[in-house]
Every structure is written in C-alpha cells, then in structure tokens.
Protein backbone atom coordinates (compact mmCIF):
# COMPACT_ATOMS: atom_id res chain seq x y z
CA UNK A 1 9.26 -0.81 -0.04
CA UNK A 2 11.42 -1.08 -2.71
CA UNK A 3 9.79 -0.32 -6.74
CA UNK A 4 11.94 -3.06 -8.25
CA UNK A 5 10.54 -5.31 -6.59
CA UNK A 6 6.88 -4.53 -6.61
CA UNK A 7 7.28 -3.71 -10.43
CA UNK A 8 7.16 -7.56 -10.18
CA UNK A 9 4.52 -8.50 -8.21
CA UNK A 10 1.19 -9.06 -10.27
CA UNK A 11 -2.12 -6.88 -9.60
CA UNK A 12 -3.57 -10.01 -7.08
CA UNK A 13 -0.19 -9.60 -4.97
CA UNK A 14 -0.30 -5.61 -4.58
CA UNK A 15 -4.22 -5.60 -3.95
CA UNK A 16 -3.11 -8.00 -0.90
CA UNK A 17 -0.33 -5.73 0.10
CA UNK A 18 -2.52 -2.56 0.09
CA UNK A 19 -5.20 -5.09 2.22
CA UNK A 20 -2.48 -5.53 4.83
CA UNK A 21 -1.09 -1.64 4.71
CA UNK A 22 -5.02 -0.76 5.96
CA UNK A 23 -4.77 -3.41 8.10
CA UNK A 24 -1.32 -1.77 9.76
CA UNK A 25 -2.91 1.87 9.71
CA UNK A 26 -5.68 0.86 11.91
CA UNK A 27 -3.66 -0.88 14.50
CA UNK A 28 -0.80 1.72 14.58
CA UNK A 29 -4.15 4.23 14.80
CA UNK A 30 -5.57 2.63 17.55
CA UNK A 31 -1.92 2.36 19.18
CA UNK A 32 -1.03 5.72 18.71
CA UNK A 33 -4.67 6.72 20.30
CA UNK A 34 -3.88 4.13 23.54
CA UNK A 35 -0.46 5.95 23.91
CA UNK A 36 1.23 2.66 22.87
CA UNK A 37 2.85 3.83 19.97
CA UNK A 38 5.28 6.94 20.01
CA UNK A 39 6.16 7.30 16.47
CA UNK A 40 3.16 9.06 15.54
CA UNK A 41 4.44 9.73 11.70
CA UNK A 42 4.61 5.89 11.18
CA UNK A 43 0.91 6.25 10.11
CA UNK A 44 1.78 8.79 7.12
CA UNK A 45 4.26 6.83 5.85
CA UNK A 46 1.92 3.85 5.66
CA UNK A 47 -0.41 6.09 4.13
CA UNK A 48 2.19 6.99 1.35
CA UNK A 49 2.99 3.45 0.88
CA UNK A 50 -0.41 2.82 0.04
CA UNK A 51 -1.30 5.47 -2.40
CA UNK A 52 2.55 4.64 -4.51
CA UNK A 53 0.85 0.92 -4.53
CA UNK A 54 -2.67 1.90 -5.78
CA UNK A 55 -0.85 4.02 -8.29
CA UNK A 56 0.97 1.04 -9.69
CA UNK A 57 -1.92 -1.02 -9.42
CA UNK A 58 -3.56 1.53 -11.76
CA UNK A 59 -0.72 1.64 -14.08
CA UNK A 60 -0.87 -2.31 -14.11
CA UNK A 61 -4.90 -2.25 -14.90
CA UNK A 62 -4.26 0.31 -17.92
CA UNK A 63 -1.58 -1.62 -19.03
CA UNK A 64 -3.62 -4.62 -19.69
CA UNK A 65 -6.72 -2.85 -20.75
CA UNK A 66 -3.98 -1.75 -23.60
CA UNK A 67 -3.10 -5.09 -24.64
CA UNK A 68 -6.83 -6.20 -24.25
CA UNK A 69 -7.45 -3.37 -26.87
C-alpha cells in the first residue's frame, strides 16, 4: 500500500479497506492451516497493513474532532 495514496482516501474508504484486510487474514489463516498457502508471513504483513491503516484512521478522526473544536 502506498501512504500517498491512502492520505487521500476519506475515513468511510479506509474503514472498508481495513474490513477487507480482516477479511484476507482469515482466508490466508484458514489457507495456511489447510496447507494451501506456503507463504506463511503473508499473514503478518496483512496484519501490519492493518494497524498503519487504523493509525491513519485515528489521525483522520482527531483531525476533525480539531476542526469540530
């Protein structure tokens, strides 16, 4: 994932993204339990994807509780 181009995307779009990343963990779980996955560190990086988007989605939330304010 590239930051430029999430830095775009508005808090609707990367709660959607981070829906999809879970739904990618569990599949590549369950295929890496049923042997038919092989890359077994796909799931981390999936994980790290997910935790750089909830951290921008927190920035974005403070961000406009700031101009709320």
């Amino acid at each position: 994932m590239n930051l430029k181009e999430l830095k775009t995307k508005n808090i609707t779009e990367i709660n959607k993204l981070i829906k999809d990343l879970r739904l990618d963990l569990e599949s590549i779980a369950t295929n890496v339990l049923q042997q038919k996955e092989k890359n077994v560190k796909k799931g981390s990086f999936i994980k790290k994807d997910i935790a750089r988007l909830k951290t921008l989605l927190n920035q974005r939330i403070k961000e406009e509780s700031n101009k709320n304010a």
